[in-house]
Protein backbone atom coordinates (compact mmCIF):
# COMPACT_ATOMS: atom_id res chain seq x y z
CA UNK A 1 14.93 79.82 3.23
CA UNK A 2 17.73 80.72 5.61
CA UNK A 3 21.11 78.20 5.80
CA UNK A 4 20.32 77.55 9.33
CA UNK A 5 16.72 76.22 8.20
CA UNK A 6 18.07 74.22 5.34
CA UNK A 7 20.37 72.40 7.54
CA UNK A 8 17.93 71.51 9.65
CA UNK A 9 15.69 70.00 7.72
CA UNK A 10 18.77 67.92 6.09
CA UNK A 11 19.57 66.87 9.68
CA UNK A 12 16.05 65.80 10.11
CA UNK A 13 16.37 64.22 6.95
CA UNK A 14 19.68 61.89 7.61
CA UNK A 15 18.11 61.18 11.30
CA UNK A 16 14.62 59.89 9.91
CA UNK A 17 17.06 57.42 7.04
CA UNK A 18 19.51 56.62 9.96
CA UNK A 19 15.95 55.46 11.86
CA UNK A 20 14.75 53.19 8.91
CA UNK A 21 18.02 51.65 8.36
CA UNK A 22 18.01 50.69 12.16
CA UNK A 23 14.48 49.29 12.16
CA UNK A 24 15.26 47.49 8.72
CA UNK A 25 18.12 45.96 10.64
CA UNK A 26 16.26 44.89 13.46
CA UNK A 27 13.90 43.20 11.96
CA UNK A 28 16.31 41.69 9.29
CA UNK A 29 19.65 41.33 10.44
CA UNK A 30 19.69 41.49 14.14
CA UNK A 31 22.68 40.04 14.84
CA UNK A 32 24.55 42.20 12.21
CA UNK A 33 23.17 45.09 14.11
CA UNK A 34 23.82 44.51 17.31
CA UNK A 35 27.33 44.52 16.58
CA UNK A 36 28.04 40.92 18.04
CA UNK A 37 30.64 38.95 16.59
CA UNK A 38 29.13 35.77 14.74
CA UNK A 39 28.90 32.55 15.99
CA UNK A 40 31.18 30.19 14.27
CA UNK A 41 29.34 26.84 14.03
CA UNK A 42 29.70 23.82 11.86
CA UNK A 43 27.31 22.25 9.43
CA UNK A 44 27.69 18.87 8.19
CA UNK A 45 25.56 17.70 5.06
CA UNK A 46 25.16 14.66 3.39
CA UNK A 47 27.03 15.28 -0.41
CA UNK A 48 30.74 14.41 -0.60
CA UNK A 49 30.61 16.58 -3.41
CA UNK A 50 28.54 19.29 -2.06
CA UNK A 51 26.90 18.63 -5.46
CA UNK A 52 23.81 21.10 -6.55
CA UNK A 53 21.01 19.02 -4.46
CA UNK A 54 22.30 21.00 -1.47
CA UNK A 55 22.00 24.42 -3.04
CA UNK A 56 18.93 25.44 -0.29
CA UNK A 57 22.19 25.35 2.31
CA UNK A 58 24.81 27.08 -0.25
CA UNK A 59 21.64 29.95 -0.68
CA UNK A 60 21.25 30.43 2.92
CA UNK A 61 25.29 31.16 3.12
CA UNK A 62 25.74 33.09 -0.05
CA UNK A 63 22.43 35.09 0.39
CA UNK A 64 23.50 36.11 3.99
CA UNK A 65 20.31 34.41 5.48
CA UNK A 66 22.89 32.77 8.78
CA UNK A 67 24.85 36.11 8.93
CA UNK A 68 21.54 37.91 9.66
CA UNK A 69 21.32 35.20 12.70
CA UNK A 70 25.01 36.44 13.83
CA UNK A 71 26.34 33.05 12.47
CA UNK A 72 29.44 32.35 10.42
CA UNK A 73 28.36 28.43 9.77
CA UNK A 74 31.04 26.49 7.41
CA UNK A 75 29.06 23.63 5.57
CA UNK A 76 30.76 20.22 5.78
CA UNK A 77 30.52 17.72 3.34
CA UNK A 78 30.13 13.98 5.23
CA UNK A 79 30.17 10.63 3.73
CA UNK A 80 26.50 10.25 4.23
CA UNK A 81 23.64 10.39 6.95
CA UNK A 82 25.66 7.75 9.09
CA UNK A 83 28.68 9.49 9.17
CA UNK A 84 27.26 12.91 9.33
CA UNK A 85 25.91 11.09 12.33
CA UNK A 86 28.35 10.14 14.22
CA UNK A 87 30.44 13.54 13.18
CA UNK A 88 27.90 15.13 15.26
CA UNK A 89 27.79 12.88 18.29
CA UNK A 90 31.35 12.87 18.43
CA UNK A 91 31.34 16.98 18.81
CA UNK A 92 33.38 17.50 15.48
CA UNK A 93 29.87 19.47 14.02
CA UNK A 94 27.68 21.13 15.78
CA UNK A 95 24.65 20.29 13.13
CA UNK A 96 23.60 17.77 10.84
CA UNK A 97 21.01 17.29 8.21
CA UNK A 98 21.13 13.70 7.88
CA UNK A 99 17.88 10.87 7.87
CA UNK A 100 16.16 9.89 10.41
CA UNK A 101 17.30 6.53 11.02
CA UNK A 102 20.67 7.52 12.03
CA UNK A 103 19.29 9.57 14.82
CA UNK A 104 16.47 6.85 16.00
CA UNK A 105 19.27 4.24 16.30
CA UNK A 106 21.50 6.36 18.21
CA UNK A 107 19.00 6.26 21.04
CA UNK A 108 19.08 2.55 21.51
CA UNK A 109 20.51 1.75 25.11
CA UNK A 110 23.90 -0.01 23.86
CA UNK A 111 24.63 2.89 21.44
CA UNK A 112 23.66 5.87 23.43
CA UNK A 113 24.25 8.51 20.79
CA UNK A 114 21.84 11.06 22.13
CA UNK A 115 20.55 12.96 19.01
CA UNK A 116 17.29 15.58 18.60
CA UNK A 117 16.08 16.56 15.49
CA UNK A 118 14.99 20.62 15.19
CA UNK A 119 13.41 21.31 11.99
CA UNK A 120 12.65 19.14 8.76
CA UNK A 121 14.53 20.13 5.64
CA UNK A 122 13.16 16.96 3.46
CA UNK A 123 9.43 16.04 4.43
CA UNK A 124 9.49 13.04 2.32
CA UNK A 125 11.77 10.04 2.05
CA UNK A 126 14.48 10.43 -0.39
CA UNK A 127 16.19 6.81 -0.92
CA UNK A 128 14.87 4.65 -3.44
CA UNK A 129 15.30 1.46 -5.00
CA UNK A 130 15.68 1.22 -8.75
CA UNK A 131 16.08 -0.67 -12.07
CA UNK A 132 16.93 0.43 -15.65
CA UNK A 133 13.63 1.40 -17.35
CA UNK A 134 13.62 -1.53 -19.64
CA UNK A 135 15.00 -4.20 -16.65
CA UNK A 136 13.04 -7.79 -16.21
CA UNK A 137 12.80 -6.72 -12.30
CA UNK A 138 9.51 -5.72 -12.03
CA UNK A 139 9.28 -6.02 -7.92
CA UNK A 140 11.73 -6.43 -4.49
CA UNK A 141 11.29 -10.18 -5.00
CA UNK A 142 12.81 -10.40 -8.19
CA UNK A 143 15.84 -9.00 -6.89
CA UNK A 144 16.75 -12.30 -4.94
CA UNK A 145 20.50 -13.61 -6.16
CA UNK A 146 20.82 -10.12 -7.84
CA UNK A 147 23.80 -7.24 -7.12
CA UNK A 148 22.31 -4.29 -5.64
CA UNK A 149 24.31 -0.85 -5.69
CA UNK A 150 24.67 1.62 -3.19
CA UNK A 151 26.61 5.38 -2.87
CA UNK A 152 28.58 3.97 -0.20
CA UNK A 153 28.40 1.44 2.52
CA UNK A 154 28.98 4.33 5.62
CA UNK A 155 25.24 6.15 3.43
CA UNK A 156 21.81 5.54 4.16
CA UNK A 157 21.27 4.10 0.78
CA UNK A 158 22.67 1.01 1.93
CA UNK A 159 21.36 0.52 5.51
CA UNK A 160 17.99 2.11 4.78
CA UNK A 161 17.79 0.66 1.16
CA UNK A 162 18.19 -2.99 3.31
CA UNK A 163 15.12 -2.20 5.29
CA UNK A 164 13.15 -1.17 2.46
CA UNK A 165 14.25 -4.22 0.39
CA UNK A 166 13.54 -6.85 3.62
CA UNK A 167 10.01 -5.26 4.18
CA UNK A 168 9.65 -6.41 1.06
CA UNK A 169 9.34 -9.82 1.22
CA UNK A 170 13.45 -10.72 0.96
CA UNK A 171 16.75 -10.71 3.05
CA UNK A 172 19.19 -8.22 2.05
CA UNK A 173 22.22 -9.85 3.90
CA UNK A 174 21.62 -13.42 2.21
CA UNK A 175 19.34 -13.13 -0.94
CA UNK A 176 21.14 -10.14 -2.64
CA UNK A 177 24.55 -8.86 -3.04
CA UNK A 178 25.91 -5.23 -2.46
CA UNK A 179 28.44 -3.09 -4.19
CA UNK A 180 29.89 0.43 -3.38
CA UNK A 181 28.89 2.03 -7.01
CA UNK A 182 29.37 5.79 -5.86
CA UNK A 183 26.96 8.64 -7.62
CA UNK A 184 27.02 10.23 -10.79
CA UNK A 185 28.39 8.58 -13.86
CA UNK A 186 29.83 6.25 -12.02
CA UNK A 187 27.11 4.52 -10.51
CA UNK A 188 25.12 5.34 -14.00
CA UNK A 189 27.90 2.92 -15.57
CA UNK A 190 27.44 0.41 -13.37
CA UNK A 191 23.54 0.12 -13.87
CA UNK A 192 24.22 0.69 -17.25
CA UNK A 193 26.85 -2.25 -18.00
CA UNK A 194 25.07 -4.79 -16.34
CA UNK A 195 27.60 -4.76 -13.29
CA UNK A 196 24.68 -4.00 -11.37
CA UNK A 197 20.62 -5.12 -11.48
CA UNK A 198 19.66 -2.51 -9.12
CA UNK A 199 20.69 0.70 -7.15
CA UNK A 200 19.90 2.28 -3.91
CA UNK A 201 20.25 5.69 -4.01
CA UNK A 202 18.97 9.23 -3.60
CA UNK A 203 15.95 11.06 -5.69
CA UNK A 204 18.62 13.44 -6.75
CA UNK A 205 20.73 10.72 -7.96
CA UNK A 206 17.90 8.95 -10.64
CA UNK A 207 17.54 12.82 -12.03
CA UNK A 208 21.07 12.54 -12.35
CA UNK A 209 20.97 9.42 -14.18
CA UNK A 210 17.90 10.92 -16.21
CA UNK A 211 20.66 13.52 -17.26
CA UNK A 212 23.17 10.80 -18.40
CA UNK A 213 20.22 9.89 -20.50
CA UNK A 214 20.14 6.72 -18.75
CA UNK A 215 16.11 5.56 -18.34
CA UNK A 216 15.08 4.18 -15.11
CA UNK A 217 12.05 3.25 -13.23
CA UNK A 218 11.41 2.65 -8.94
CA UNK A 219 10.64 -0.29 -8.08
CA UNK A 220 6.82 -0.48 -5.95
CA UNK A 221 8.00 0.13 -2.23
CA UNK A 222 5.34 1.36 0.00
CA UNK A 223 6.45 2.18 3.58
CA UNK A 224 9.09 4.36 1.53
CA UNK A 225 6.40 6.70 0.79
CA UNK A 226 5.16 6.80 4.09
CA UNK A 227 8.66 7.96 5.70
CA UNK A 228 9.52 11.49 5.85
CA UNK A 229 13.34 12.53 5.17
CA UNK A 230 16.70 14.36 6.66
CA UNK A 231 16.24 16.81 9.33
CA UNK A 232 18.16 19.13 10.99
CA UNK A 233 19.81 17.75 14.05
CA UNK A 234 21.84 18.84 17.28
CA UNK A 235 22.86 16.41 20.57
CA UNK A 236 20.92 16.54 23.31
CA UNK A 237 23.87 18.53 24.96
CA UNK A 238 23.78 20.93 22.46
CA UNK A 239 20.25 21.58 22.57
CA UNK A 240 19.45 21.83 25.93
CA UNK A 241 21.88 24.49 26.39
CA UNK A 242 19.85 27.87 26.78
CA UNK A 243 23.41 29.56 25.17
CA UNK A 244 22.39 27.74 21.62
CA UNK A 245 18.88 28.73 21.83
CA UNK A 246 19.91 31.78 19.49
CA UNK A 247 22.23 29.04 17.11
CA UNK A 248 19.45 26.28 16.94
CA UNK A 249 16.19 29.09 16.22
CA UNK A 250 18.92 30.79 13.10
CA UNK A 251 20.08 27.79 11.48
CA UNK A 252 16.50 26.52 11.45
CA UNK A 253 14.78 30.07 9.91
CA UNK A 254 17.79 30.24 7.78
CA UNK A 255 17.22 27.03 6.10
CA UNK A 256 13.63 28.30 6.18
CA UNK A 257 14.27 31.56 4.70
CA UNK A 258 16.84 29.64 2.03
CA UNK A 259 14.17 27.31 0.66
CA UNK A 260 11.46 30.32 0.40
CA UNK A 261 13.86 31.82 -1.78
CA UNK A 262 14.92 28.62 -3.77
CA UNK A 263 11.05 27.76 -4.44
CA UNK A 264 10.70 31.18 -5.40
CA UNK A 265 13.65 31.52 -8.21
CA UNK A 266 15.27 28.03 -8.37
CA UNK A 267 17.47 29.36 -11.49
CA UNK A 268 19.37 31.75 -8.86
CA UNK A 269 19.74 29.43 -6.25
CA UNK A 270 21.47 27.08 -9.13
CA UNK A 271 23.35 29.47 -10.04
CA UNK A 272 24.12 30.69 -6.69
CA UNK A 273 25.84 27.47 -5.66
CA UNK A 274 28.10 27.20 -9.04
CA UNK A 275 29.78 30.58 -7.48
CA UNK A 276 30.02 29.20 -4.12
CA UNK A 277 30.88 25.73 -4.52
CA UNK A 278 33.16 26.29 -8.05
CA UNK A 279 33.73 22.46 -8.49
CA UNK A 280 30.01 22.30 -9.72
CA UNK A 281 30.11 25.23 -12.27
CA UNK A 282 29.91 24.18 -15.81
CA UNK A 283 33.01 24.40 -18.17
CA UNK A 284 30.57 23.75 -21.09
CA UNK A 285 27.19 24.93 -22.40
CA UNK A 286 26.21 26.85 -19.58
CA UNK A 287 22.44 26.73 -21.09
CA UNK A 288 22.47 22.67 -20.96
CA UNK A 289 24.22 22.52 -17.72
CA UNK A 290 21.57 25.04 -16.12
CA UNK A 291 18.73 22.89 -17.45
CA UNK A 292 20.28 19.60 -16.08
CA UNK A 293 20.99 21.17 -12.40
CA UNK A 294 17.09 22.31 -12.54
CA UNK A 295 16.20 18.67 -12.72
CA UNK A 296 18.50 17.55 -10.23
CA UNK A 297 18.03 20.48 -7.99
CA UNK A 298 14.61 20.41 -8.62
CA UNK A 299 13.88 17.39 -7.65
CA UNK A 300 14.82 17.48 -4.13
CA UNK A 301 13.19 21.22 -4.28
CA UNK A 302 9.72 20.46 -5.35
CA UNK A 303 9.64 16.85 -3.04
CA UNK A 304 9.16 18.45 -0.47
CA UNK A 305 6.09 20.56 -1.66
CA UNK A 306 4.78 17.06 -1.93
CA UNK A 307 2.93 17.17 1.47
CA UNK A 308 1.31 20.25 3.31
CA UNK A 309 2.23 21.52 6.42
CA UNK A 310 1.08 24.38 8.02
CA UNK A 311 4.90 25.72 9.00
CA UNK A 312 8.01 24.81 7.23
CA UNK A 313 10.36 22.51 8.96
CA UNK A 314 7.57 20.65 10.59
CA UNK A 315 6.38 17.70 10.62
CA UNK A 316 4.10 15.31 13.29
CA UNK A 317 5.28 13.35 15.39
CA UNK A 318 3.27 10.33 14.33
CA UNK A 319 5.53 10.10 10.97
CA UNK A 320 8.33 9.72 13.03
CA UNK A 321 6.44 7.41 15.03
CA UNK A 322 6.34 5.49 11.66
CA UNK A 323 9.87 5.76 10.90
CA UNK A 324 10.82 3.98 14.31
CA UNK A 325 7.71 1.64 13.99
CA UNK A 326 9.15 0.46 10.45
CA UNK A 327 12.95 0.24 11.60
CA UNK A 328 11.64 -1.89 14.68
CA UNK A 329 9.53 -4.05 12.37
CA UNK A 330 12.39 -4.96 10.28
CA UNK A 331 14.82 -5.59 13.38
CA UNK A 332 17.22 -2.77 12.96
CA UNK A 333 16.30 -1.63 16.46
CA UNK A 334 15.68 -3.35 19.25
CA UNK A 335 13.61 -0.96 21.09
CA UNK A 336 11.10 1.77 20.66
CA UNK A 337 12.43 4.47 22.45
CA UNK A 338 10.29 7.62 23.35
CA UNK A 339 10.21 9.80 20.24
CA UNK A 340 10.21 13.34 22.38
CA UNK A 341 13.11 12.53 23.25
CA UNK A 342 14.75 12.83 19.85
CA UNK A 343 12.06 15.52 18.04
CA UNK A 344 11.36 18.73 19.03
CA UNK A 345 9.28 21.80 17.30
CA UNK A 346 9.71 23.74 20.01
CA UNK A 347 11.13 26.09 18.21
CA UNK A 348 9.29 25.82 15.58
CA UNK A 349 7.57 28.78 15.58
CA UNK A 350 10.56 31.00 15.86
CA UNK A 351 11.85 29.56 12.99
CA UNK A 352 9.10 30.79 11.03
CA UNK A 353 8.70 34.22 12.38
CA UNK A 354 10.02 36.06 8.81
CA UNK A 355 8.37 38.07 6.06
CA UNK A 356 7.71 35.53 3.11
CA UNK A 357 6.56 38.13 0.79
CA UNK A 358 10.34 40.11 1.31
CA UNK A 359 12.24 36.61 0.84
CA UNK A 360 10.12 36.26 -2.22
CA UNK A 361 11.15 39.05 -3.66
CA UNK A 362 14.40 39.47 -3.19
CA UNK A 363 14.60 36.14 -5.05
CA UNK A 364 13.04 37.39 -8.17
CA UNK A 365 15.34 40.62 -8.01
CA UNK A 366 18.18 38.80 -7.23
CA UNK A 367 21.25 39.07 -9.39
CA UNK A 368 24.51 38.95 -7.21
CA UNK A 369 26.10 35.50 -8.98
């Protein structure tokens, strides 16, 4: 074979890889490819701590799932869904995954916090109201002239814990009393010592307590199983801006993409958020640590499985319909304001439109923390 042969066919050769790298780009990475420079946008979540429950949003960062959108998104710890809230309607964030309540209220004429939810991270409702396992409260009655905890009084766990208490037969202004317990140990040593009866608080938070080896049961609740959980939200500015099209379809398939790969190897995306987010990594027994974040990690994780839907990040309009239905029933909105106004799958589809098999299996060979 002469030279000039040879190097032709190694030409033909680099031109055919630089062709598959291109395509693999394109259809993975787009934004990457194109050359663009990312999008810097601001994410605000509902963990002071940015503890392990929010490792589906520390995978989609780490992985490179928002880079392959062209977006450089910083994840911001808020104080809650309420202040998460109002961080967004007062332009500091551009999104939000906080509850829905925060988002319905913001609609009501005197408050005119325009808010639209784009995609469901938590299909289910993820506040409940609990007692130690072995506690005499055996419904939301029995918690008249009782203290009742809460993560703080700015969360969700206090105003929506209220509304699940009062549709349950009591006032939670007059018949109970509330205290600011945090999460963690903290509010574990509260329940624990008797300085409160009850908590409000987040699924993630009883699998916490489960860790602390502290036993506790939910108390009987039923609307709270009917209500679906935090979504991802934008203003009404924001996303009726054709320029954030692009911003609002990525975050959405990236959070997509993010829990594919969680559900598919939830020991790396544990493990991915110790590197990320050092203040969680365990100084101990890595082993018992590991097992412990499952739990809590899991929890959230495998909630959401709970119900079927036929696209992830979707869910009808009729359970918000609920939501608002339940919030006007127990008089913490006046009005029922038109709920396509402040939900939209429009983009739905977008969102979806990735390989699940590839995301799948890059999360069993993944190794990178």
């Amino acid at each position: 074979m002469s030279n000039r042969t040879s190097k032709s066919i190694e030409l033909k050769g680099l031109i055919g890889q630089i062709f598959l790298i291109g395509v693999t780009c394109l259809l993975f990475a787009p934004g990457i490819c194109h050359g663009q420079e990312l999008k810097k946008v601001i994410l605000g979540i509902t963990a002071q701590g940015n503890d392990v429950s929010m490792a589906v949003n520390t995978v989609a960062k780490a992985v490179g799932f928002f880079k392959e959108e062209g977006l450089d998104v910083e994840i911001q710890p808020c104080a809650g869904s309420n202040d998460a809230a109002k961080q967004l309607g007062a332009g500091r964030i551009q999104f939000s995954i906080h509850d829905l309540a925060p988002t319905i209220k913001g609609w009501e004429p005197e408050i005119g916090m325009h808010l639209v939810s784009v995609y469901t991270v938590y299909t289910y409702n993820v506040v409940k109201v609990g007692v130690l396992k072995d506690s005499p409260i055996k419904k939301v009655t029995d918690l008249k002239g009782k203290t009742v905890g809460c993560v703080n009084f700015g969360s969700v766990t206090y105003s929506l814990g209220k509304l699940l208490i009062k549709s349950g037969g009591i006032d939670p202004d007059k018949d109970i009393s509330w205290v600011d317990v945090g999460s963690g140990a903290q509010a574990a040593a509260a329940l624990r010592s008797g300085r409160i009866d009850a908590i409000s608080t987040s699924d993630t938070q009883f699998a916490a307590f489960n860790n602390l080896e502290l036993q506790t049961r939910l108390l009987d609740i039923p609307i709270a199983e009917k209500l679906c959980g935090n979504s991802l939200t934008v203003t009404e500015s924001y996303f009726k801006d054709p320029d954030n099209k692009a911003a609002i379809i990525g975050v959405g398939r990236a959070l997509a993409k993010a829990t594919v790969f969680s559900l598919a190897n939830p020991e790396a995306a544990v493990k991915i958020h110790w590197k990320l987010v050092p203040t969680t990594a365990p100084t101990g027994n890595k082993d018992e640590a590991l097992r412990k974040d499952l739990n809590m990690f899991g929890t959230r994780l495998f909630g959401s499985m709970k119900k079927k839907y036929p696209t992830w990040g979707w869910v009808s309009k009729e359970e918000w319909e609920t939501y608002r239905d339940f919030m006007f029933a127990q008089a913490s909105i006046k009005t029922k304001q038109d709920i396509n106004k402040m939900f939209s799958d429009q983009y739905n589809k977008e969102m979806n439109d990735f390989d699940e098999a590839y995301i799948k299996k890059m999360a069993k060979d993944y190794k990178d923390y």
